[in-house]
Protein backbone atom coordinates (compact mmCIF):
# COMPACT_ATOMS: atom_id res chain seq x y z
CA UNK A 1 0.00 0.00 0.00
CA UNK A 2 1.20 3.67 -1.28
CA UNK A 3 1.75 6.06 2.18
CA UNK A 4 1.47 9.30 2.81
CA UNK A 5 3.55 10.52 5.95
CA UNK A 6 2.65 13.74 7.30
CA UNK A 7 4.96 15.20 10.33
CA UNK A 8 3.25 17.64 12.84
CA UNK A 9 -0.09 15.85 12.69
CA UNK A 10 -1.32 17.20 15.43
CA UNK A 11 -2.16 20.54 13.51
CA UNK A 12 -5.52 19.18 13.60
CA UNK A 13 -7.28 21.21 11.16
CA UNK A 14 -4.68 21.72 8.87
CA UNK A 15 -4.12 17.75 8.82
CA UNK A 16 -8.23 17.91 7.97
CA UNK A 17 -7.42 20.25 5.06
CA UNK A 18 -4.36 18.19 3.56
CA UNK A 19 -5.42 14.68 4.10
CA UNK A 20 -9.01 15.23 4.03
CA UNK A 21 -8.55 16.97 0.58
CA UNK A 22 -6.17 13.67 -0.61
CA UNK A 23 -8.63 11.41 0.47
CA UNK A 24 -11.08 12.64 -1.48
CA UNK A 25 -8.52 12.63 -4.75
CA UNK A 26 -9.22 9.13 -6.66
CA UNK A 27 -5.45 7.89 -6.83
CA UNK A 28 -5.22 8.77 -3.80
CA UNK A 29 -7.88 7.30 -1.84
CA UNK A 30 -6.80 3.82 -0.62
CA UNK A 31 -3.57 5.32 0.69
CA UNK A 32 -1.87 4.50 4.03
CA UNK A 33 -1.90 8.15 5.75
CA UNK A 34 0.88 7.88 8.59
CA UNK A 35 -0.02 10.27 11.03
CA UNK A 36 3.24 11.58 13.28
CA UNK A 37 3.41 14.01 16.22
CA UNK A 38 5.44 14.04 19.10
CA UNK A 39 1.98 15.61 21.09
CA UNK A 40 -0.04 11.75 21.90
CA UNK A 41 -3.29 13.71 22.69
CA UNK A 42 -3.24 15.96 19.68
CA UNK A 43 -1.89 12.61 17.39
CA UNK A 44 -4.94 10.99 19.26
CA UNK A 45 -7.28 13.87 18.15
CA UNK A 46 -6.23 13.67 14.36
CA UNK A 47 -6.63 10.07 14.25
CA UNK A 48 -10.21 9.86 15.18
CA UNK A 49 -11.16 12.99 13.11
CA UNK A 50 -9.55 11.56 10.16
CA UNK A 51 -11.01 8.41 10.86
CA UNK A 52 -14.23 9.93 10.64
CA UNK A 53 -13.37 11.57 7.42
CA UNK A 54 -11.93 8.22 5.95
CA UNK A 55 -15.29 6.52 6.79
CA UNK A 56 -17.96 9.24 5.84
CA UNK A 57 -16.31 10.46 2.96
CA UNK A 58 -13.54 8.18 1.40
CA UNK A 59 -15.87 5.01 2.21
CA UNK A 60 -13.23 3.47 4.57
CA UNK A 61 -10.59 3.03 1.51
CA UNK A 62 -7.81 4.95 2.95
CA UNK A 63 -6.11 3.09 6.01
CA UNK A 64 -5.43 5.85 8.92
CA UNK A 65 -2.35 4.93 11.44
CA UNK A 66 -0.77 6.99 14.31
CA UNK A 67 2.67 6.58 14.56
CA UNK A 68 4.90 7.75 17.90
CA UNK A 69 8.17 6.24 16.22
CA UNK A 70 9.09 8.83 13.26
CA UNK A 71 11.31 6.01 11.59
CA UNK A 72 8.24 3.48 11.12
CA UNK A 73 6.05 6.51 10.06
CA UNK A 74 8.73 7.59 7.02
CA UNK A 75 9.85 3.97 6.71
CA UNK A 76 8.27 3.02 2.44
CA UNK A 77 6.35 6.17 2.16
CA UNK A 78 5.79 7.76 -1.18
CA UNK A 79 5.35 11.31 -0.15
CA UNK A 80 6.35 13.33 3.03
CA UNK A 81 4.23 16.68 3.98
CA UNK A 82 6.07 18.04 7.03
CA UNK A 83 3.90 21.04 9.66
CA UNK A 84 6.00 21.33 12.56
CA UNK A 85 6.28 24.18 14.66
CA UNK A 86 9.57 23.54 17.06
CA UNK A 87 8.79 25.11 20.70
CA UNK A 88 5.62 26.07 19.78
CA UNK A 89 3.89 29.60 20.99
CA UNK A 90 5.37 29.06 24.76
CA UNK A 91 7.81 29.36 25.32
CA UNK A 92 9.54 30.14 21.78
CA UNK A 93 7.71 32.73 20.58
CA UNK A 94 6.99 34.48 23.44
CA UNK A 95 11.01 34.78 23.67
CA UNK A 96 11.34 35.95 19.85
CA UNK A 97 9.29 38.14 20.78
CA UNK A 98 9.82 39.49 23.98
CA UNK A 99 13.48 39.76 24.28
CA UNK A 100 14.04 41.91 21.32
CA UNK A 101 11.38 44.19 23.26
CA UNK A 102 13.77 45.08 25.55
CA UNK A 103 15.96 46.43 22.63
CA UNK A 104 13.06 48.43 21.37
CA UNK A 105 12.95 45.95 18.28
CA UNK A 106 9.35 45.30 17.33
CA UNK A 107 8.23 42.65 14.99
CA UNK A 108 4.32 42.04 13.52
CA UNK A 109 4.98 38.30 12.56
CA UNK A 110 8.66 37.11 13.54
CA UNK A 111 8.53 33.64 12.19
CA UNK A 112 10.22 34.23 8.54
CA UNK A 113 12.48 36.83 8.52
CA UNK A 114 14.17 38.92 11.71
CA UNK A 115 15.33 38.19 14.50
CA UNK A 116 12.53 36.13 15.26
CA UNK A 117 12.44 34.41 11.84
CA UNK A 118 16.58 33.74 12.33
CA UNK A 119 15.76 31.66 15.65
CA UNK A 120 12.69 29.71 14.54
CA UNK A 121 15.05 28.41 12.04
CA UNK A 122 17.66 27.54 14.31
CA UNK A 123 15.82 25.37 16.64
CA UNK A 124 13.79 23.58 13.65
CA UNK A 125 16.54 22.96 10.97
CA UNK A 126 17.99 20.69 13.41
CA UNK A 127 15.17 18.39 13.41
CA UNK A 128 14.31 18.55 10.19
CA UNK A 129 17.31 17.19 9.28
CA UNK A 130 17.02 14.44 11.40
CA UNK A 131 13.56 13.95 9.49
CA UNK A 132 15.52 13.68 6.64
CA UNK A 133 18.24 11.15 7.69
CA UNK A 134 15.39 9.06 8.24
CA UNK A 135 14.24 9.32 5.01
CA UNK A 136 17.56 8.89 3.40
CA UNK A 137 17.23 5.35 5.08
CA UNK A 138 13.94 3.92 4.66
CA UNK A 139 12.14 5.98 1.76
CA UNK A 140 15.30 7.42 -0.22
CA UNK A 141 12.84 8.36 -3.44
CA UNK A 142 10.00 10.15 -1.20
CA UNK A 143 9.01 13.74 -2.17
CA UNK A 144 9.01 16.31 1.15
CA UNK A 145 6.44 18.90 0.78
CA UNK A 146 7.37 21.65 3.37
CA UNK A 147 4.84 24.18 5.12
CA UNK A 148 7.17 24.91 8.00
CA UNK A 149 8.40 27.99 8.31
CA UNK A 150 10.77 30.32 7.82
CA UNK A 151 9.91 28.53 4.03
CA UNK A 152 12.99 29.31 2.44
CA UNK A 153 15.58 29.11 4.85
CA UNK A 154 14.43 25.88 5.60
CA UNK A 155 13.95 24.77 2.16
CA UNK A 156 17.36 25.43 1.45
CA UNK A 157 18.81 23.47 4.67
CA UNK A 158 17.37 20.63 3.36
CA UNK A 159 18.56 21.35 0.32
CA UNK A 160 22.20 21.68 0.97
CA UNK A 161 22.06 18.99 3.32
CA UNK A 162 20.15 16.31 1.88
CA UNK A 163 19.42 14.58 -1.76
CA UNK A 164 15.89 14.35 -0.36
CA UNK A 165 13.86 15.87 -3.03
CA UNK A 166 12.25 18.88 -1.28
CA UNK A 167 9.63 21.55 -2.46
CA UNK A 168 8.18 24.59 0.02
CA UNK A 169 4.47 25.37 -0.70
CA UNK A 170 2.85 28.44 0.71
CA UNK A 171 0.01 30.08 0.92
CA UNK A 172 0.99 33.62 0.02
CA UNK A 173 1.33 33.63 -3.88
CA UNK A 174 -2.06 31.27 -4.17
CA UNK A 175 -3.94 33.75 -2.56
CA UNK A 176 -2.63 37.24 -3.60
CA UNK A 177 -3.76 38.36 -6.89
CA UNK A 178 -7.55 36.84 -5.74
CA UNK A 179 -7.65 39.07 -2.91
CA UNK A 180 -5.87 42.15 -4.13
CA UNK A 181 -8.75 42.35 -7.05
CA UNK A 182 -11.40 41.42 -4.38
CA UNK A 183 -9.94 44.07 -2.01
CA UNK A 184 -10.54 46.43 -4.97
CA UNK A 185 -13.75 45.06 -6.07
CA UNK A 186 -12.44 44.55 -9.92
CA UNK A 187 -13.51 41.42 -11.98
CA UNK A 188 -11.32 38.59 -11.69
CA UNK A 189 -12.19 36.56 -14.82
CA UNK A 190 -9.92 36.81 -18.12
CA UNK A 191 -6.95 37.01 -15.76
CA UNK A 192 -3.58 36.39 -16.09
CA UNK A 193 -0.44 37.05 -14.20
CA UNK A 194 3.18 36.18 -13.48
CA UNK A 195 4.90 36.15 -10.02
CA UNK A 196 8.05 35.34 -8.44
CA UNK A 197 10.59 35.87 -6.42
CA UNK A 198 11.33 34.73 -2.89
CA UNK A 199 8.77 33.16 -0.04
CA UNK A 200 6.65 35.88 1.11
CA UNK A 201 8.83 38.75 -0.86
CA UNK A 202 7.43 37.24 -4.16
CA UNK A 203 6.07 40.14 -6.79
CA UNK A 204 3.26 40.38 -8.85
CA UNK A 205 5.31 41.02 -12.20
CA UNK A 206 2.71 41.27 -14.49
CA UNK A 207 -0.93 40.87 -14.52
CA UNK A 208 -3.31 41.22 -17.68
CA UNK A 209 -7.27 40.98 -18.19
CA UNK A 210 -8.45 40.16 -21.69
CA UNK A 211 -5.09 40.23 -22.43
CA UNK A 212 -4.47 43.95 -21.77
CA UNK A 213 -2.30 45.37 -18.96
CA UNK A 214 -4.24 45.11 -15.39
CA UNK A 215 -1.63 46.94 -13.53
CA UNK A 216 -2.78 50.79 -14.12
CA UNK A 217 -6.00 49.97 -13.29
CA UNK A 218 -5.06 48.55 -10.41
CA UNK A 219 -2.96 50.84 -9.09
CA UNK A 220 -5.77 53.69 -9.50
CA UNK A 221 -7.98 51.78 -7.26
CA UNK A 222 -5.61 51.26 -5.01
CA UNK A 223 -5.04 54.92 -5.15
CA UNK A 224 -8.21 56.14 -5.00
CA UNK A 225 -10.71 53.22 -3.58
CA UNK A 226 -12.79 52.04 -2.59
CA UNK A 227 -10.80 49.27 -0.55
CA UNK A 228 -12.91 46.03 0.55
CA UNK A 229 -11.99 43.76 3.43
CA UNK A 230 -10.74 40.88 2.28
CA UNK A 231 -12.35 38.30 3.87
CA UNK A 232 -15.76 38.12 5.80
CA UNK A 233 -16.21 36.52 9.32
CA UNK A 234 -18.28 33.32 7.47
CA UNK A 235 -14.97 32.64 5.30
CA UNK A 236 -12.82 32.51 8.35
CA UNK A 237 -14.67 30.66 10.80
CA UNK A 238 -11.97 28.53 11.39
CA UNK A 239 -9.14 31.01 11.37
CA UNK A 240 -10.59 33.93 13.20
CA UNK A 241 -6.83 34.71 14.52
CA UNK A 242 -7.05 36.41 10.66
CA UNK A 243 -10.08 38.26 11.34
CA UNK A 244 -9.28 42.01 10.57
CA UNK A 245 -10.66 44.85 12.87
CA UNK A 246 -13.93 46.41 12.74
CA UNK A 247 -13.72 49.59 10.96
CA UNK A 248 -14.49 51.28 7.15
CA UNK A 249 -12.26 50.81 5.00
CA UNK A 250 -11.04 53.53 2.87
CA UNK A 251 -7.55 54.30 0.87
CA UNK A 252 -6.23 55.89 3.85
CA UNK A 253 -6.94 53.53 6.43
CA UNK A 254 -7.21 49.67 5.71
CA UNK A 255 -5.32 46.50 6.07
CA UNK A 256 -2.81 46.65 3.16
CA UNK A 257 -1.49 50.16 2.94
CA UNK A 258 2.15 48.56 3.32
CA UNK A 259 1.72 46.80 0.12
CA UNK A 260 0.28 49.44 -1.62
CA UNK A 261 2.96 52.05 -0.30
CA UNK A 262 5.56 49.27 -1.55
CA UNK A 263 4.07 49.00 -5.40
CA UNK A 264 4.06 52.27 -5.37
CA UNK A 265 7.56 52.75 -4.74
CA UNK A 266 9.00 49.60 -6.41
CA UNK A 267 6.66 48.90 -8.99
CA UNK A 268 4.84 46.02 -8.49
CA UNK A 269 2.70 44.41 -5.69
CA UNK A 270 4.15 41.58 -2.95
CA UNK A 271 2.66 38.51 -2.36
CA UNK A 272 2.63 37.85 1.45
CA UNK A 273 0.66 40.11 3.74
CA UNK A 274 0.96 44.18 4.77
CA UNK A 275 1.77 43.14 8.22
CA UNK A 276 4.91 41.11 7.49
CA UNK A 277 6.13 43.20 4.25
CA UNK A 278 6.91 45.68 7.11
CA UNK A 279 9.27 43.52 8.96
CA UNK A 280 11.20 42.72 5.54
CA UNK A 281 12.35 46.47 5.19
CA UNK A 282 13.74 48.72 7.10
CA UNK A 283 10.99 51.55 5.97
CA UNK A 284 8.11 51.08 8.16
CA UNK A 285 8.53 50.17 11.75
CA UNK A 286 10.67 52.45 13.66
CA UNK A 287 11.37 53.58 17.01
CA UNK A 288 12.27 56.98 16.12
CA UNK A 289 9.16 57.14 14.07
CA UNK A 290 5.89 55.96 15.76
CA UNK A 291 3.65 57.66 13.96
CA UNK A 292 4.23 55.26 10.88
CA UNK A 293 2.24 52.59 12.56
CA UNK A 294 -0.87 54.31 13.00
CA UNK A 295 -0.12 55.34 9.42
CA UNK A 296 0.62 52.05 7.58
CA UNK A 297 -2.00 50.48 10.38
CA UNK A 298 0.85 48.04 11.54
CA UNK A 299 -0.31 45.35 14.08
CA UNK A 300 2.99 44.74 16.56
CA UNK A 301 2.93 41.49 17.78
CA UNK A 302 0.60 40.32 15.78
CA UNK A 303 1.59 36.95 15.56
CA UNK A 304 1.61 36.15 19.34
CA UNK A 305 -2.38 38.03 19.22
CA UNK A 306 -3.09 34.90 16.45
CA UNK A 307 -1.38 32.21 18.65
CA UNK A 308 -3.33 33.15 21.47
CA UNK A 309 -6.78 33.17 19.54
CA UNK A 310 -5.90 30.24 18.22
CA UNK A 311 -5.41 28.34 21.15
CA UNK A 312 -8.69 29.67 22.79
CA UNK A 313 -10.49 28.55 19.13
CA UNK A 314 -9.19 25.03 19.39
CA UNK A 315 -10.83 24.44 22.81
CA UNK A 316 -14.02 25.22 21.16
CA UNK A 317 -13.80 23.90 18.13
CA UNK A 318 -12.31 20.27 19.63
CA UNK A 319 -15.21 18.93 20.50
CA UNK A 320 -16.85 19.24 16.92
CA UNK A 321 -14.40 18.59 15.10
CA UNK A 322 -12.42 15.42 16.80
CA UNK A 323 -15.78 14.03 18.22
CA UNK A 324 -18.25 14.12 15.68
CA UNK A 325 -19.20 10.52 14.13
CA UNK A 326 -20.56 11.80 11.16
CA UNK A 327 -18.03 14.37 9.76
CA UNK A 328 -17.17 14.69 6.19
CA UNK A 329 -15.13 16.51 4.23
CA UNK A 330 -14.94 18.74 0.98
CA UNK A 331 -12.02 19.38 -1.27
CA UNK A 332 -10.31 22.67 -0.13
CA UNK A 333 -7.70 24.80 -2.20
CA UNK A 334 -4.80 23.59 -0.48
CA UNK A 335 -2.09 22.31 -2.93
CA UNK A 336 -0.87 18.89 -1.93
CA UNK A 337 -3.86 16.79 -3.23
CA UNK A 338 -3.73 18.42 -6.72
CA UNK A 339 0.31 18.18 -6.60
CA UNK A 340 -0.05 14.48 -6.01
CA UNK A 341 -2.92 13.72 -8.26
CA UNK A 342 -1.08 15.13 -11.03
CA UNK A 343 2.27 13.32 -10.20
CA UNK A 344 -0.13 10.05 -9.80
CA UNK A 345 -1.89 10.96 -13.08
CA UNK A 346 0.47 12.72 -15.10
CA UNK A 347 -2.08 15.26 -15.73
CA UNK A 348 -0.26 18.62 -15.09
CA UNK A 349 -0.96 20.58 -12.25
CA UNK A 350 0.81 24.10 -11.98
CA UNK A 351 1.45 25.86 -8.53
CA UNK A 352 3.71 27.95 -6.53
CA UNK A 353 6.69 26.22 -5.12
CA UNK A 354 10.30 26.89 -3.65
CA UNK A 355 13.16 25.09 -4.67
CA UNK A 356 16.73 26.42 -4.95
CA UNK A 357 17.82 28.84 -7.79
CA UNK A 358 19.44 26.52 -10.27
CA UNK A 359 18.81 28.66 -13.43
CA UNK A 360 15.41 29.84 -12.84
CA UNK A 361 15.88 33.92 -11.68
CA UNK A 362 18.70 34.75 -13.63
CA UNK A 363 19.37 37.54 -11.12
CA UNK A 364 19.43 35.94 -8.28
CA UNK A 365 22.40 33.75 -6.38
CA UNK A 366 21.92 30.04 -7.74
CA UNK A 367 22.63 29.03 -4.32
CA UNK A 368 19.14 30.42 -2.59
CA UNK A 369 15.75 29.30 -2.79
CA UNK A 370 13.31 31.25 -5.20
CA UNK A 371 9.54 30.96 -5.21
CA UNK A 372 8.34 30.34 -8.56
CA UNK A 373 5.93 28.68 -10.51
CA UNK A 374 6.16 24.49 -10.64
CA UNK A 375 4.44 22.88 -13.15
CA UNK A 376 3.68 18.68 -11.51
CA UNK A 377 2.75 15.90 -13.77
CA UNK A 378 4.21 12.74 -15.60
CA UNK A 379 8.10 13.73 -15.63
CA UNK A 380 7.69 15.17 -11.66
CA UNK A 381 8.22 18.50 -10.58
CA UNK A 382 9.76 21.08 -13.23
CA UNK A 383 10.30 24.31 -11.68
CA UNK A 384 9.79 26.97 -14.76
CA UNK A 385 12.46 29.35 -15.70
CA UNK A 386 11.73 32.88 -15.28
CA UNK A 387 14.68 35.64 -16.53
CA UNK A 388 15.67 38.61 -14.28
CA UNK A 389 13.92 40.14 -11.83
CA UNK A 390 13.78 44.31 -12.51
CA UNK A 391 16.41 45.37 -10.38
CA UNK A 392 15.01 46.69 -7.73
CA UNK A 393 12.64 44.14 -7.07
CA UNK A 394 16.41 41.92 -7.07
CA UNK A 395 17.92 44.12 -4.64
CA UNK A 396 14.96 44.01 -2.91
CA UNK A 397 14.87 40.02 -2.36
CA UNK A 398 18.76 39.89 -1.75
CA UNK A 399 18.42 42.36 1.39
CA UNK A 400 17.04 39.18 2.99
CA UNK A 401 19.04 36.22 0.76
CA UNK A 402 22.03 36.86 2.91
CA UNK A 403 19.76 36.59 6.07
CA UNK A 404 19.22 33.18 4.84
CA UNK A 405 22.00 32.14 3.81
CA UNK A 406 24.01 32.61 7.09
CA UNK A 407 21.35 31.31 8.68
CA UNK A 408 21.47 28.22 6.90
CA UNK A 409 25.31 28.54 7.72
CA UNK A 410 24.62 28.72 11.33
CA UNK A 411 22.96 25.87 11.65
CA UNK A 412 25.00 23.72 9.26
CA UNK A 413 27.83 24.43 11.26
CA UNK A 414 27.28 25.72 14.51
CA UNK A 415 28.97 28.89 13.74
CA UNK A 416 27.50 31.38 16.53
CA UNK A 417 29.47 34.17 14.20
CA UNK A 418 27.11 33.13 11.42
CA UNK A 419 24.27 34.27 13.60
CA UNK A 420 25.44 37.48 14.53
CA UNK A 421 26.54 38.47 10.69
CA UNK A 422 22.53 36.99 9.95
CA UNK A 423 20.84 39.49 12.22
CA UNK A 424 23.36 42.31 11.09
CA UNK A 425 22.26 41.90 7.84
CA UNK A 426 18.21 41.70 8.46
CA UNK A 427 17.27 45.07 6.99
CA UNK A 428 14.86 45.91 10.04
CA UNK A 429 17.03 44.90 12.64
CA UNK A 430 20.28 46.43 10.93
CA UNK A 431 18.24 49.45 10.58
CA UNK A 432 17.03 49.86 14.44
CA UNK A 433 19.94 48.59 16.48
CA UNK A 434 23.51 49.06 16.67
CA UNK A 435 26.01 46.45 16.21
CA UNK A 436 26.93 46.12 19.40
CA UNK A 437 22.66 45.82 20.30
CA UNK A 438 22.59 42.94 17.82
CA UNK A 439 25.27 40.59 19.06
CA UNK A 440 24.14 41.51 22.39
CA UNK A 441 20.46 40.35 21.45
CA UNK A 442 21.67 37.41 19.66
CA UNK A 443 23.75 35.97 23.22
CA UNK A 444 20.75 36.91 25.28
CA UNK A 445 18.39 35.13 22.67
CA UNK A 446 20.90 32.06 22.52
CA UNK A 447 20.81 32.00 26.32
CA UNK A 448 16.91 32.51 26.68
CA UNK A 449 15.98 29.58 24.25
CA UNK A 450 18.85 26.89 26.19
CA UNK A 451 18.04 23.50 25.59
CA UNK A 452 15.97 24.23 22.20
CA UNK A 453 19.72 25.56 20.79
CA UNK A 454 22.59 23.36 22.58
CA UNK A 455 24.73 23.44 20.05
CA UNK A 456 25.51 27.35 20.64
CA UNK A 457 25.83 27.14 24.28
């Protein structure tokens, strides 16, 4: 029997998503789906509600096991979808977060790029790679599918480290040109558009309707309005952590301004969110400068603020979800069951993935990871070639290559220098502290998070 491993199952609703969707994919459905977390109640809770699923919806095909040794979960699979989150929101984030507080460094999201984004990678490259050491011995020819982040950072540790075939999906480029033309209530149909770049820095390069250039138009609205929210509290019932606040939106006050201030400036419009774009330059949160958060409507720490409503939504939600006989399922958006029925199938499926640069953005080191389109079918995964960047959308991504890069350094050699040269060179923290504030943040960080980084004590 084919397997499907997936590591961090105790995300219980995102497992629901994933392997609900696959179940519900035809060459997919009598699958072994290894289920793997190092949490017994919340592998316990994903069992059952997937067991549910399996019988409501897939007719019982699909055979549903929980795993507690990793080895036996890997060991034969055929593909490997990893959602770990090392440390979790106490005590790790809280200390991301918290400690560079104290520096007056302020971050909105902290978990891809920063300070905060440098330390999530340190304590979860490690076991990654032990994830794939494992699969090195007992499924060798298994693709990874990674949602952990930071994306690419941890893409490319896997990369450099391992011949285990490894692709980063996000959400960020699959949802931004949707909601950019809902936020701006223009048609969406006839549309076509090009994007690339790096996770969550990715840009909108062009975008046409009836084959005629969308950006002007676009750019109008987002001048002039009127702005839309985004979602509505029905869509998001199950992620109301993304809920935006209650007020009208206009083009001077709304959830995206960063975005808009950045294609504006540059060009062309980012893929991931307002709220983190501001935390990838040095432009828009500053100490000297508070008024530019009430401007650019910047939500500090709001990453910790989902984590928390999170939490409180999973108590309420558990009961429903894990312990309801009669649940089913219906095919969501989320890639991996369309990236696996078209590798079963051959019958392509195209989507947003990160691999490393070899050839694709000419503009770009070869030796990072770019987001770009992947086209999956009969021959595998073919990552599609792309040219240059414009240049300032280049120099824009390689303000934060280097971040990853010595980050990926760091950890592939324990090289505490590698962290300190990493934060010097994040564009937000370079651009509030001083040297001597960085490597001073960096020992008290390496100090504060102890056990979960050994290796630099």
């Amino acid at each position: 029997m084919d397997k499907i491993a997936f590591l961090g199952a105790g995300s219980t609703v995102f497992a629901k998503n994933v392997l609900g969707d696959c179940m519900l994919t035809g060459p997919l459905q009598e699958f072994e789906y290894a289920l793997y977390d190092i949490d017994m109640q919340r592998l316990e809770e994903s069992w059952q509600m997937l067991s549910n699923i399996n019988r409501n919806s897939n007719g019982g095909r699909a055979r549903i096991v929980k795993y507690t040794d990793r080895m036996e979960a890997l060991r034969g699979a055929r593909y490997v979808i990893n959602a770990i989150q090392v440390g979790g929101y106490e005590p790790c984030t809280v200390t991301d977060f918290e400690i560079p507080k104290k520096y007056g460094l302020r971050q909105t999201i902290g978990d891809t790029v920063g300070i905060g984004g440098i330390f999530r990678a340190l304590r979860t490259i490690p076991v990654m790679l032990d994830f794939v050491r494992d699969m090195e011995k007992v499924c060798p020819d298994a693709l990874f599918l990674n949602y952990t982040n930071p994306m690419a950072i941890l893409t490319m540790a896997m990369c450099r480290a391992s011949f285990i075939q490894t692709v980063g999906i996000c959400h960020s480029v699959q949802v931004c040109v949707p909601q950019l033309l809902y936020r701006l209530g223009l048609p969406q149909d006839h549309v076509k558009y090009k994007i690339a770049g790096i996770n969550h820095m990715a840009w909108l390069l062009e975008i046409t309707r009836n084959g005629e250039d969308y950006y002007p138009q676009i750019k109008q609205r987002a001048e002039e309005g009127p702005i839309l929210k985004p979602y509505t509290r029905e869509m998001l019932k199950d992620y109301p952590q993304l809920l935006y606040p209650e007020y009208d939106f206009t083009p001077h006050k709304h959830d995206d301004l960063v975005r808009f201030e950045i294609m504006k400036q540059f060009g062309c419009y980012v893929t991931e969110s307002s709220e983190h774009n501001a935390e990838f330059m040095p432009y828009f949160i500053k100490k000297a400068h508070p008024e530019l958060i009430e401007k650019y409507q910047i939500p500090l720490d709001e990453y910790p603020r989902r984590c928390r409503i999170q939490i409180e939504h999973w108590k309420q939600l558990k009961n429903s979800l894990v312990n309801d006989e009669n649940l089913i399922h219906q095919r969501t958006h989320e890639y991996p069951s369309y990236i696996l029925e078209a590798l079963e199938t051959g019958r392509p499926f195209t989507f947003a993935g990160n691999v490393m640069n070899e050839g694709l953005i000419d503009n770009l080191p070869k030796d990072c990871c770019v987001e770009v389109t992947c086209a999956a079918g009969q021959g595998g995964i073919q990552p599609c070639h792309v040219g240059s960047l414009p240049h300032q959308l280049a120099a824009l991504n390689m303000s934060n290559i280097g971040l990853q890069q010595l980050t990926v350094d760091a950890a592939l050699t324990g090289s505490r220098e590698a962290i300190y040269q990493a934060a010097m060179l994040d564009p937000h923290t370079a651009s509030e502290l001083t040297i001597d504030e960085i490597r001073s943040l960096v020992d008290e960080l390496i100090e504060a998070h102890g056990s979960w980084l050994p290796e630099y004590h």
